[in-house]
Structures are given as C-alpha cells and as structure tokens.
N, C-alpha and C. Protein backbone atom coordinates (compact mmCIF):
# COMPACT_ATOMS: atom_id res chain seq x y z
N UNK A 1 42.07 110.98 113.90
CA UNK A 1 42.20 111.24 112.48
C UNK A 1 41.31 110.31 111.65
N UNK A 2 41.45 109.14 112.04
CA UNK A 2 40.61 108.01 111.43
C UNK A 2 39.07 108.12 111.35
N UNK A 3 38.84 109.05 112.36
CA UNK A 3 36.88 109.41 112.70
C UNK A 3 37.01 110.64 111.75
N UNK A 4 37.89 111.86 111.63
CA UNK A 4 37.85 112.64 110.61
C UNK A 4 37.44 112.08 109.12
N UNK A 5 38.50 111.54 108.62
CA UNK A 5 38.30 110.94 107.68
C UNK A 5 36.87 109.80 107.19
N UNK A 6 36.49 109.24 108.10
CA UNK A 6 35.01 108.36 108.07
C UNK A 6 34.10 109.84 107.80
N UNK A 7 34.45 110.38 108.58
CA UNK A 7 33.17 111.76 108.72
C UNK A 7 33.03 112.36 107.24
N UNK A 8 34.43 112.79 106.68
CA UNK A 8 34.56 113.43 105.26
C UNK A 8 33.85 112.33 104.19
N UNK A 9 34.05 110.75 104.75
CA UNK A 9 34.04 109.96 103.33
C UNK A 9 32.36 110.01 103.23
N UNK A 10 31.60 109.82 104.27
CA UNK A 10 30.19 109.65 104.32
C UNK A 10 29.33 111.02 104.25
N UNK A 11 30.49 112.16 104.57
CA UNK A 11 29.85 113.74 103.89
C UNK A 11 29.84 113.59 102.49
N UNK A 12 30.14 113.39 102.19
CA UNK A 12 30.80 113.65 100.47
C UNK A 12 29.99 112.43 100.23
N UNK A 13 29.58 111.04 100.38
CA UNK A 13 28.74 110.10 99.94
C UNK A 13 27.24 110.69 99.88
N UNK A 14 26.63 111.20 100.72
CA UNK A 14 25.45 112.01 100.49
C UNK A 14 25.66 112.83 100.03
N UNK A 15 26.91 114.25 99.68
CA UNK A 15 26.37 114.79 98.23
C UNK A 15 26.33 114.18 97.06
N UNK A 16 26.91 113.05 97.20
CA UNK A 16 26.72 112.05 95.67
C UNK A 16 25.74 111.37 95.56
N UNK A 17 25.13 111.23 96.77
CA UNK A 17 23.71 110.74 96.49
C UNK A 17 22.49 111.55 96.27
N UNK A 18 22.97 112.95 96.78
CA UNK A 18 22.20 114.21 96.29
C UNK A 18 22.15 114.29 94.82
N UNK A 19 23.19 114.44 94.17
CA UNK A 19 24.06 115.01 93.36
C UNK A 19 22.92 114.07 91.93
N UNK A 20 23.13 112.50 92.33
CA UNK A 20 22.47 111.47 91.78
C UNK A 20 20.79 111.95 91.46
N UNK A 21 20.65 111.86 92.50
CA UNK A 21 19.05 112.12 92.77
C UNK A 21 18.77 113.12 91.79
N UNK A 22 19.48 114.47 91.99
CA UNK A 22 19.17 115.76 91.21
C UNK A 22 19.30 115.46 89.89
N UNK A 23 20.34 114.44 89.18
CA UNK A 23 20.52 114.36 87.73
C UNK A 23 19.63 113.40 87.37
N UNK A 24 18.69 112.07 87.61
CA UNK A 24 18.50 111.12 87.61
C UNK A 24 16.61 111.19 87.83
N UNK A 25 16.18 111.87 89.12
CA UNK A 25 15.11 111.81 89.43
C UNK A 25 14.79 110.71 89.82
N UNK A 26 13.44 110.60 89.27
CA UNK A 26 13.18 109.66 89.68
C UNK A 26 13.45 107.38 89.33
N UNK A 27 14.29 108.25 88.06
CA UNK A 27 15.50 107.17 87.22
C UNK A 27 16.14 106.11 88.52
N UNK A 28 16.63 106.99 89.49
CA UNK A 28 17.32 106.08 91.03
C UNK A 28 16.56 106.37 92.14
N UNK A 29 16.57 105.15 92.38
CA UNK A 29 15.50 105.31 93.95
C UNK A 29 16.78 104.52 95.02
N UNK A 30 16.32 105.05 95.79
CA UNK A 30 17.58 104.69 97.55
C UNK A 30 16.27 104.29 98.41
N UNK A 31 16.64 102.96 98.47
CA UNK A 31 15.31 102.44 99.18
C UNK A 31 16.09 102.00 100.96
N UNK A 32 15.80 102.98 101.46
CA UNK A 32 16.14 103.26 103.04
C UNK A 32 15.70 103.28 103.61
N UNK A 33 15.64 101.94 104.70
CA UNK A 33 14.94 102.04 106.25
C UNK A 33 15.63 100.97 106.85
N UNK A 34 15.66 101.11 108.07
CA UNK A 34 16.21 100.35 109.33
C UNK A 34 17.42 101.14 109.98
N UNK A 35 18.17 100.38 110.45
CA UNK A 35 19.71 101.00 111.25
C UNK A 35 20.72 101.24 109.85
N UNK A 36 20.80 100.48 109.13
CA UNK A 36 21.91 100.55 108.11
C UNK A 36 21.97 101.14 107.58
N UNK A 37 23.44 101.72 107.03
CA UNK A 37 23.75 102.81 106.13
C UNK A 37 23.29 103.10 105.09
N UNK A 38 23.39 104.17 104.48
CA UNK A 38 22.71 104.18 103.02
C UNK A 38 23.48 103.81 102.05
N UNK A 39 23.70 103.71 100.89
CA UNK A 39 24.08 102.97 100.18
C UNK A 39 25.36 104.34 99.55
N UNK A 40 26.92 103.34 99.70
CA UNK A 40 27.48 104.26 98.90
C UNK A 40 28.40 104.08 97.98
N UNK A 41 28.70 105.54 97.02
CA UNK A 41 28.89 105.57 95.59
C UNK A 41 30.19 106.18 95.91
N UNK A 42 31.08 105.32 95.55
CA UNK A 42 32.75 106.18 95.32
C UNK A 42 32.67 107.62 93.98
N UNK A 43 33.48 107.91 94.28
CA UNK A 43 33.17 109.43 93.80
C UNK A 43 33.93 108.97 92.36
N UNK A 44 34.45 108.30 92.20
CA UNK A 44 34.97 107.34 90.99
C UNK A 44 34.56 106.43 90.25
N UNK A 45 32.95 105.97 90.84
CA UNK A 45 32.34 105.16 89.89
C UNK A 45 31.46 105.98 88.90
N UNK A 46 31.44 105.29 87.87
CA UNK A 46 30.59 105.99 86.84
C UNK A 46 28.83 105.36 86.67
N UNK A 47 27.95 106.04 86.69
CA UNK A 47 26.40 105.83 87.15
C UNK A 47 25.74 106.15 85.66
N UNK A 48 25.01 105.94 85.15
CA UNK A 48 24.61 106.22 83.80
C UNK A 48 23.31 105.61 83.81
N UNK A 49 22.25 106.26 83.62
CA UNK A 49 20.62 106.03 83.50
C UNK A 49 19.87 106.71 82.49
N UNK A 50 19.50 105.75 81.31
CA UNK A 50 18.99 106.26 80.41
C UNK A 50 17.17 106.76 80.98
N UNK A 51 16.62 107.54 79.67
CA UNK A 51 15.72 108.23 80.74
C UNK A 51 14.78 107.19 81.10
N UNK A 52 14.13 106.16 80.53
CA UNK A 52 13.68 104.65 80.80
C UNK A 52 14.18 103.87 81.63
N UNK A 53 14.65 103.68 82.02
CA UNK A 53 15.86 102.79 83.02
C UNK A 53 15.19 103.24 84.16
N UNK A 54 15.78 102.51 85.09
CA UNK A 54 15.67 102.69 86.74
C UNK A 54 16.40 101.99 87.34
N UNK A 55 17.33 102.26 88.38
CA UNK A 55 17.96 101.45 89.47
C UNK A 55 17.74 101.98 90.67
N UNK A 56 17.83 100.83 91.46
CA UNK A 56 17.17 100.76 92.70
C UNK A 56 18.29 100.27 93.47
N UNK A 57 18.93 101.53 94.91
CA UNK A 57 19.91 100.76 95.62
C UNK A 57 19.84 100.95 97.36
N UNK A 58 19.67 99.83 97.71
CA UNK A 58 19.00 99.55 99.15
C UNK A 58 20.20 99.69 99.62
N UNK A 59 19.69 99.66 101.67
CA UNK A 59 20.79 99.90 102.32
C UNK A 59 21.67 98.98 102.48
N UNK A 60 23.07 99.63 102.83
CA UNK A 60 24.34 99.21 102.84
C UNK A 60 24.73 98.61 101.59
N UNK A 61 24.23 98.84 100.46
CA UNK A 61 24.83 98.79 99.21
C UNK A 61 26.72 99.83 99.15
N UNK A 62 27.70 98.59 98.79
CA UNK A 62 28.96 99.81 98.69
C UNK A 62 29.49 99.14 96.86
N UNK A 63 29.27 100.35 96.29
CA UNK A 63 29.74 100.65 94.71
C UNK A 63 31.13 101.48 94.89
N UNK A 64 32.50 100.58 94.65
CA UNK A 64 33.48 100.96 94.73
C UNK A 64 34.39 101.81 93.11
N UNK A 65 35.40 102.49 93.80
CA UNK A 65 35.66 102.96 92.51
C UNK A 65 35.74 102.79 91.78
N UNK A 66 36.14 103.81 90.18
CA UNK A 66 36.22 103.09 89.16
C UNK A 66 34.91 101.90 88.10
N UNK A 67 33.89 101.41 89.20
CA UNK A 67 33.22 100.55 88.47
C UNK A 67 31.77 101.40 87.31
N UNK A 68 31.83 101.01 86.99
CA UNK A 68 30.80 101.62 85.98
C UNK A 68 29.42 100.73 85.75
N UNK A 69 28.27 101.45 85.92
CA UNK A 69 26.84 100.54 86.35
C UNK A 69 26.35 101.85 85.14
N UNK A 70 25.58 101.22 83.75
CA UNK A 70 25.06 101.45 82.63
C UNK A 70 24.03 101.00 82.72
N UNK A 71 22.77 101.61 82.35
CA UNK A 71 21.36 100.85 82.14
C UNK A 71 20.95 101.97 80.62
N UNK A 72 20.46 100.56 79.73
CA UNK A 72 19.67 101.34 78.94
C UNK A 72 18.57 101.50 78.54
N UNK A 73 18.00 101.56 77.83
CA UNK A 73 16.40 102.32 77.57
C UNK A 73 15.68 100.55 78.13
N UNK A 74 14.73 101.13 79.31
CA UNK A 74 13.65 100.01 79.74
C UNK A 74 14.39 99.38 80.51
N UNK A 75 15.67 99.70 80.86
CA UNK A 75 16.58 98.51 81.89
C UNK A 75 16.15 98.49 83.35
N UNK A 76 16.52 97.97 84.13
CA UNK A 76 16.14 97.88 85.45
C UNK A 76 17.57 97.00 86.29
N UNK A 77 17.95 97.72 87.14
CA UNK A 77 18.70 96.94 88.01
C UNK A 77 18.26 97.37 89.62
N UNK A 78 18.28 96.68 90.30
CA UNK A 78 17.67 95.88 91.78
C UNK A 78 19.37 95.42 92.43
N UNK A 79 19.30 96.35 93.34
CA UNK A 79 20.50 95.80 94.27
C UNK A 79 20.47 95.91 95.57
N UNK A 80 20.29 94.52 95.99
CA UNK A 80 19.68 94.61 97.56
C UNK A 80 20.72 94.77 98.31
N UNK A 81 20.29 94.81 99.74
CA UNK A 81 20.90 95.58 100.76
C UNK A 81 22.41 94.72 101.04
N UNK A 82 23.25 95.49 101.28
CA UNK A 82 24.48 94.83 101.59
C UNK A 82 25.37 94.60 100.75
N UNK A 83 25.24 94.37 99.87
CA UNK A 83 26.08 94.19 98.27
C UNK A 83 27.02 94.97 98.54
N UNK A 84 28.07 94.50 97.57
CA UNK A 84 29.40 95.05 97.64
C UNK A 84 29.62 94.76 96.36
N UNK A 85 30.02 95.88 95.70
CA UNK A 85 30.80 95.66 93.88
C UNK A 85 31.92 96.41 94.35
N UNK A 86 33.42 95.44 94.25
CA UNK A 86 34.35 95.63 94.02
C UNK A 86 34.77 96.64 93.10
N UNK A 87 36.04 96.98 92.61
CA UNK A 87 36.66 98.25 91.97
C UNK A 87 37.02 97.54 90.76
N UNK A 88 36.33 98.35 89.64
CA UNK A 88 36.68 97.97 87.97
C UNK A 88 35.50 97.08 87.65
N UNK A 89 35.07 96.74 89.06
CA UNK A 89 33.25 95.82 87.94
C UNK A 89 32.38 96.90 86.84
N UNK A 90 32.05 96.12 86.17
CA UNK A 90 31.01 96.86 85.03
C UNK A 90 29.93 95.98 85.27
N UNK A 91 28.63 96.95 85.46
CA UNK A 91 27.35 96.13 85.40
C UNK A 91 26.57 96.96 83.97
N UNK A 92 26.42 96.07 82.93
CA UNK A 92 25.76 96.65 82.06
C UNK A 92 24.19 96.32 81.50
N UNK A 93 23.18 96.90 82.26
CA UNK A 93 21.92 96.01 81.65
C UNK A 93 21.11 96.98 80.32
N UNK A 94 20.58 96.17 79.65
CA UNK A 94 19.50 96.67 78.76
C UNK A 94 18.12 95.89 79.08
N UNK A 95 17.94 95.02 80.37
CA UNK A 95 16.79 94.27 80.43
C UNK A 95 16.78 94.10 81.94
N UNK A 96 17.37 93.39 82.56
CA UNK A 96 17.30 93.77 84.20
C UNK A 96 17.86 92.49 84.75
N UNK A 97 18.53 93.15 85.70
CA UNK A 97 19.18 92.07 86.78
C UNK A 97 19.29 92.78 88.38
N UNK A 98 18.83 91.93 88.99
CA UNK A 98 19.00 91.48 90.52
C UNK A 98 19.79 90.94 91.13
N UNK A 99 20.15 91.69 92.11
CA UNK A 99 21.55 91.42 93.02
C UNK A 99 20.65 91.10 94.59
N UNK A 100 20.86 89.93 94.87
CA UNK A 100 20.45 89.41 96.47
C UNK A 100 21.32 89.63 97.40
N UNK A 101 20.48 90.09 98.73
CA UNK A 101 21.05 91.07 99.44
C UNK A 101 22.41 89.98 100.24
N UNK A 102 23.40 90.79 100.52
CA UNK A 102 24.62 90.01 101.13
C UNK A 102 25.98 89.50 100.16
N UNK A 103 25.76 89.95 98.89
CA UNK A 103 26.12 89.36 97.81
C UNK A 103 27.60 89.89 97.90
N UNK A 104 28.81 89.26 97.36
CA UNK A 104 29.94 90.29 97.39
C UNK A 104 30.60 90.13 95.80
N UNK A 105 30.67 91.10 94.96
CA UNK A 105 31.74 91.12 93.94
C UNK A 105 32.86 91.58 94.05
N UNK A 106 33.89 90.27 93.69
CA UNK A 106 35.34 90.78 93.76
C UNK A 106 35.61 92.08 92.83
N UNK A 107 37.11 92.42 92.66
CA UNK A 107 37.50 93.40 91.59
C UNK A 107 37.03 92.98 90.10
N UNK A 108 36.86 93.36 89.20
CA UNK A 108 36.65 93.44 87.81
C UNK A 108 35.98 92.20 88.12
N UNK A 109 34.85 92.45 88.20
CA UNK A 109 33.34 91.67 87.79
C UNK A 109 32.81 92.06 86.59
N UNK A 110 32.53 91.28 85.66
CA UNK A 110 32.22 91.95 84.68
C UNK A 110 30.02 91.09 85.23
N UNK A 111 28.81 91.84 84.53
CA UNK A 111 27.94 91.31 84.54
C UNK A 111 27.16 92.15 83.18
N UNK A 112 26.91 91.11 82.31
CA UNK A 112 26.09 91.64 80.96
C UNK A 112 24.90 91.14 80.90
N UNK A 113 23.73 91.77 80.57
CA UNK A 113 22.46 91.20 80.76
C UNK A 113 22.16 90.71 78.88
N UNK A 114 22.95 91.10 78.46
CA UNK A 114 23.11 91.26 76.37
C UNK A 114 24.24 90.89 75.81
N UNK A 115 23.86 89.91 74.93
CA UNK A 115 24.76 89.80 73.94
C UNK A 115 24.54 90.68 72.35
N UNK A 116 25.85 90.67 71.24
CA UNK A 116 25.17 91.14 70.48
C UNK A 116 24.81 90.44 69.31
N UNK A 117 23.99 90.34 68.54
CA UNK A 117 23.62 89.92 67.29
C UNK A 117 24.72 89.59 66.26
N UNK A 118 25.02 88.27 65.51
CA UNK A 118 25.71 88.12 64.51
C UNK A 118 25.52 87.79 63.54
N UNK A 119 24.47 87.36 63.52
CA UNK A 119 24.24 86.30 62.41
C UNK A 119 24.17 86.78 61.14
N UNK A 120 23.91 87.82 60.48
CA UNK A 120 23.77 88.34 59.24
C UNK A 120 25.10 88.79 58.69
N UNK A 121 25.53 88.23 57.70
CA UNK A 121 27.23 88.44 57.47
C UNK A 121 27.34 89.50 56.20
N UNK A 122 26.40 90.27 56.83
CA UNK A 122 26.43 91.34 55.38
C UNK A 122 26.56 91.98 56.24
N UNK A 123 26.16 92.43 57.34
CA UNK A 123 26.21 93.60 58.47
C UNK A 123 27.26 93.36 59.04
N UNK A 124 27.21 94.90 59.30
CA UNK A 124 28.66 94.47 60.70
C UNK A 124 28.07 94.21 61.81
N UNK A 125 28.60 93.82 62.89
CA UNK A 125 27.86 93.77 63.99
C UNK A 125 27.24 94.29 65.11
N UNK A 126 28.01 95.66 64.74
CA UNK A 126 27.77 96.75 65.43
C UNK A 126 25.81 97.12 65.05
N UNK A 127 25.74 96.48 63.78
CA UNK A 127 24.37 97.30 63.31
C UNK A 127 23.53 96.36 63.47
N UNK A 128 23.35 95.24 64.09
CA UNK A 128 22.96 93.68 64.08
C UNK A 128 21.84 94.05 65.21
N UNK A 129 21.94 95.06 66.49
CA UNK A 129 21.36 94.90 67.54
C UNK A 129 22.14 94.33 68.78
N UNK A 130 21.20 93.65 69.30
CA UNK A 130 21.45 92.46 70.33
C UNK A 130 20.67 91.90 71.09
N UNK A 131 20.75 90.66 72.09
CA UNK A 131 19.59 89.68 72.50
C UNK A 131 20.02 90.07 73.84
N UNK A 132 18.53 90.42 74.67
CA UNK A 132 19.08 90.44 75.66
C UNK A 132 18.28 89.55 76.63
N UNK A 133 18.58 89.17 78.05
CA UNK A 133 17.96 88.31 78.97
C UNK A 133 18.22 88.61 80.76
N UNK A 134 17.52 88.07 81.45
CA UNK A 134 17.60 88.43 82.77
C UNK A 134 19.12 87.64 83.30
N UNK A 135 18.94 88.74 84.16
CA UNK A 135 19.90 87.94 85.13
C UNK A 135 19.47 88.19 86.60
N UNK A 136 19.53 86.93 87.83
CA UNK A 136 19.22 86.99 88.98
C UNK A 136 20.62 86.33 89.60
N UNK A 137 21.09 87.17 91.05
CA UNK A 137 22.38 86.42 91.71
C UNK A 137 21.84 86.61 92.85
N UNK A 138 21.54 85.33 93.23
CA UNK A 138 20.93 85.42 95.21
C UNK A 138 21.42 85.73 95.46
N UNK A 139 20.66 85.70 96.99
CA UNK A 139 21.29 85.99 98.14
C UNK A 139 22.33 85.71 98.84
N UNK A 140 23.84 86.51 99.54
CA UNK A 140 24.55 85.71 99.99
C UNK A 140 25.48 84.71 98.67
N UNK A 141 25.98 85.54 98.25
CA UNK A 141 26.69 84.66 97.03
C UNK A 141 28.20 85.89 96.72
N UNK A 142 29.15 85.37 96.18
CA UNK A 142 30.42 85.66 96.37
C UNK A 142 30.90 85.42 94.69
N UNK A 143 30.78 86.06 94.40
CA UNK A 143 31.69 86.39 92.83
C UNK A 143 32.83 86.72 92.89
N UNK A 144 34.23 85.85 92.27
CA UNK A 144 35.40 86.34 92.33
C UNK A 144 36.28 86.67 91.37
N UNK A 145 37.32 87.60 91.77
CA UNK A 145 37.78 88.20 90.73
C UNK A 145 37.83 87.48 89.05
N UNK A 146 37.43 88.58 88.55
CA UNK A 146 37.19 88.59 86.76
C UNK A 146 36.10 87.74 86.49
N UNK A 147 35.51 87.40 87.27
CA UNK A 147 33.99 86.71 86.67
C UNK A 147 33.19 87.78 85.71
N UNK A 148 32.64 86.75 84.86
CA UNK A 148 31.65 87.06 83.62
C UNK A 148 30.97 86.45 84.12
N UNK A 149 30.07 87.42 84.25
CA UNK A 149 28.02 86.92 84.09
C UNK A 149 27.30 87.23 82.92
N UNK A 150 26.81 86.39 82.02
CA UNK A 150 25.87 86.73 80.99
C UNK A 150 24.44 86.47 81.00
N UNK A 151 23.80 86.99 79.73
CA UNK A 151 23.06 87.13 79.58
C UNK A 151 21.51 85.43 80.14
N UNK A 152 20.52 85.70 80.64
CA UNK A 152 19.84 84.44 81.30
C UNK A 152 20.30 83.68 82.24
N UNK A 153 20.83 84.38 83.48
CA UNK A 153 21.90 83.35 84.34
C UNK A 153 20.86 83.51 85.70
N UNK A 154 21.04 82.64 86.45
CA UNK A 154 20.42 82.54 87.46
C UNK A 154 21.70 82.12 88.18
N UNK A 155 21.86 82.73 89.68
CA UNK A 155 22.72 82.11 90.37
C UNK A 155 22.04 82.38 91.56
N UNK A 156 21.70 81.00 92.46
CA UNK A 156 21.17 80.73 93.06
C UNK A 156 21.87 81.05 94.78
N UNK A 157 20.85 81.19 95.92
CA UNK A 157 21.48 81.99 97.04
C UNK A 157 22.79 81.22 97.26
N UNK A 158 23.62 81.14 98.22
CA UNK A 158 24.88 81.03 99.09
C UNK A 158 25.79 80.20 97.52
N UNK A 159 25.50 81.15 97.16
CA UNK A 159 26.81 80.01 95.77
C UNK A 159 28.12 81.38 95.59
N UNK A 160 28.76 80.29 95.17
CA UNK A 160 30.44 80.89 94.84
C UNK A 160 30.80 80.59 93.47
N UNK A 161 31.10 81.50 92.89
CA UNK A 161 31.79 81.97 91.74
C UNK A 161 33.04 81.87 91.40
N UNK A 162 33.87 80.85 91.59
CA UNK A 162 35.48 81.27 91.29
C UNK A 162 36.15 82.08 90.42
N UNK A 163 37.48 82.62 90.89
CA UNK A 163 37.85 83.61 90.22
C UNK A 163 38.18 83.23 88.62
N UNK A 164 37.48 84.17 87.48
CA UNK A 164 38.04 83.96 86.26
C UNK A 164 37.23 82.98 85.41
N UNK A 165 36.09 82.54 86.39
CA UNK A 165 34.86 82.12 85.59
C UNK A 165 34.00 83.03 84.67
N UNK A 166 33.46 82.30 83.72
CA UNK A 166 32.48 82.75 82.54
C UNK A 166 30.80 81.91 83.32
N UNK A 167 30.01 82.29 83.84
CA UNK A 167 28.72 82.06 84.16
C UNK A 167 27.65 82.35 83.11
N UNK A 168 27.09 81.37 82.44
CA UNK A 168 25.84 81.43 82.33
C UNK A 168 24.53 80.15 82.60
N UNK A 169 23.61 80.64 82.29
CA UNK A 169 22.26 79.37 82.22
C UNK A 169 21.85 79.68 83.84
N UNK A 170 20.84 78.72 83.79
CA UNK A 170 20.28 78.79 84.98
C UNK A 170 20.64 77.51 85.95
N UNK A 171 21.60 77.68 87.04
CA UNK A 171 21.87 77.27 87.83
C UNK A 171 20.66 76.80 88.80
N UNK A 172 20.63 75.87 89.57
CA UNK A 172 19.30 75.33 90.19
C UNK A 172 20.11 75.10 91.78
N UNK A 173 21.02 74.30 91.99
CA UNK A 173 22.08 74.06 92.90
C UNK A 173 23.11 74.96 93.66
N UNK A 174 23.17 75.27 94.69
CA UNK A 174 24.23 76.19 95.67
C UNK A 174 25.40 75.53 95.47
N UNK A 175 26.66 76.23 95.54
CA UNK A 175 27.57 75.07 95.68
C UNK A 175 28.54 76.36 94.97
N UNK A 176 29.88 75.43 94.76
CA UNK A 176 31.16 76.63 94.07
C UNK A 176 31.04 76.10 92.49
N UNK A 177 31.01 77.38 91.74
CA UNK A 177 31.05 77.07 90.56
C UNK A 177 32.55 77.80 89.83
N UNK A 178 33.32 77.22 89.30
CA UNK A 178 34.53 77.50 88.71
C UNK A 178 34.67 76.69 87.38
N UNK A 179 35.71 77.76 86.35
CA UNK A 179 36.17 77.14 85.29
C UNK A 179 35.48 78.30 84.22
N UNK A 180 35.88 77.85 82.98
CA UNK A 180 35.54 78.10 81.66
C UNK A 180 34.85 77.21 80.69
N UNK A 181 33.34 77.20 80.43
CA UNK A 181 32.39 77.68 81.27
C UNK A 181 32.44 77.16 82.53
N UNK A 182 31.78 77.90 83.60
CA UNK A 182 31.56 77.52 84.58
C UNK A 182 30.78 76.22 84.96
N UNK A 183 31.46 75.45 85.69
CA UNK A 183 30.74 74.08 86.29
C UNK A 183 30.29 74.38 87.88
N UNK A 184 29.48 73.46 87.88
CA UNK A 184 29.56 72.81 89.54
C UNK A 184 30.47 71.80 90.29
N UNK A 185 31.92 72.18 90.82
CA UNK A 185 32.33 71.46 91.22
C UNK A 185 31.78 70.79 92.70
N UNK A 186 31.54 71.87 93.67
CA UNK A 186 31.08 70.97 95.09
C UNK A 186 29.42 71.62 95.68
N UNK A 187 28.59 70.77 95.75
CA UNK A 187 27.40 71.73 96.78
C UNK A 187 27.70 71.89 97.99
N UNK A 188 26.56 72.87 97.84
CA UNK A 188 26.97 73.29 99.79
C UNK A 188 25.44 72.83 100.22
C-alpha cells in the first residue's frame, strides 16, 4: 500500500510540474540532472510568477503544503538542490534570493527580500512603495520554526537559525544564531 501511495504522490507531482511549466513558461525552470528526484510541489502550495520574475528549482527541492513562494516584477529566486521548505513558509521576493543546496526550513518560515517605505507621513503606507535587497542562505543551513529573514541578509553555509528568530545583515561567521534580533551565540 505504502509503494501505491509513493507512486500516486510522485504521479500527481509531475502533473504539477507540468501544470507549472504550461502556466509559467519559461517564468520556472526545473534544473534536472543526475540520480535525484525532481523537485516537488505539494498540491497545496501556492506558486505565483509575475511575467518578469523567474524561479529556478533544482533537484530534490521539496515545497511543502500550504507554503506560498511570490515573486514580483524582475524578482528572481534560486533554490538549490535538496532544500526543504516546511508547511506555512512564505517566500516573498521582489529582488532575489538564494537558497544553498541542503538547506532545511522549518514550518512557518517566513523570508522577505522588502521592506515597505514609511517615511512620508502624509501617505499611507501602502502608497510609499518599498526598499528592497538580496538575500543569500548557504549551503547546508537549518532555519527553525517561525524564523524571519529580511531584507540584505546573508547567511552563511552550515549555520542555524533558532526557532522564532528575526535575521537580518550580513552574517560573515557559521555558527547558531538565535534571539530577537538574531545574535551569534556559538561557532561551528
């Protein structure tokens, strides 16, 4: 029963990667070669590619339910092979971020490549815009539940994220980073 069921989940993952392809074009690319699986999309996550945008998802990429991955006009997201986004992450870029291959996000990851504009107190803020900046998360790195990633963050390969951290800036050092904002408590 258990090989039934594998068989149905990975039928139904390539019509969603069909399905993708056909709405998207050349917007998503599935960058596939070697032994490893292709990259897959719960039939519950939500995929959204403006017509500028592009994401790119290598093998053994797994996008679990529920999470929602947004790119908007000129965005770019890069998600190397092996990655794992947990269920309820939101990845939202308007500028581009990179995921290094091996990487794991717990449940509700949040990752924003933008903040929005405030400063003019005649506007609301909705009409302000917003600033946006890269984000890079090496290789081999472990985000845990409810982490925030913002906008200009670098997180460097084999680093850890504790659960319920706020991440930003550019990190230089491997090691576990936890708290509000996030520190470096130990290197590895």
């Amino acid at each position: 029963m258990q090989k039934i069921k594998k068989i149905f989940k990975w039928s139904f993952n390539y019509v969603r990667l069909l399905l993708l392809k056909l709405e998207y074009g050349k917007r998503v690319k599935f960058d596939i070669n070697g032994s490893s699986h292709p990259p897959y999309i719960a039939w519950k996550a939500k995929i959204n590619i403006d017509k500028s945008a592009q994401l790119v998802l290598k093998n053994g990429v797994y996008i679990s339910s529920y999470c929602q991955i947004l790119l908007s006009k000129d965005a770019n997201i890069q998600i190397n092979n092996n990655v794992y986004i947990g269920e309820f992450s939101r990845v939202v870029c308007r500028n581009k971020i990179i995921f290094g291959a091996n990487t794991l996000l717990a449940n509700n990851v949040s990752v924003y490549d933008h903040d929005h504009c405030f400063g003019d107190l005649r506007k609301s803020i909705a009409d302000q815009g917003f600033i946006s900046g890269d984000i890079k998360i090496g290789d081999n790195c472990w985000l845990g539940t409810n982490v925030v990633v913002l906008r200009n963050t670098t997180i460097p390969k084999n680093s850890i994220v504790g659960a319920n951290a706020v991440i930003s800036g550019s990190n230089t050092v491997s090691g576990v980073c936890v708290g509000l904002p996030a520190k470096l408590k130990k290197k590895l």
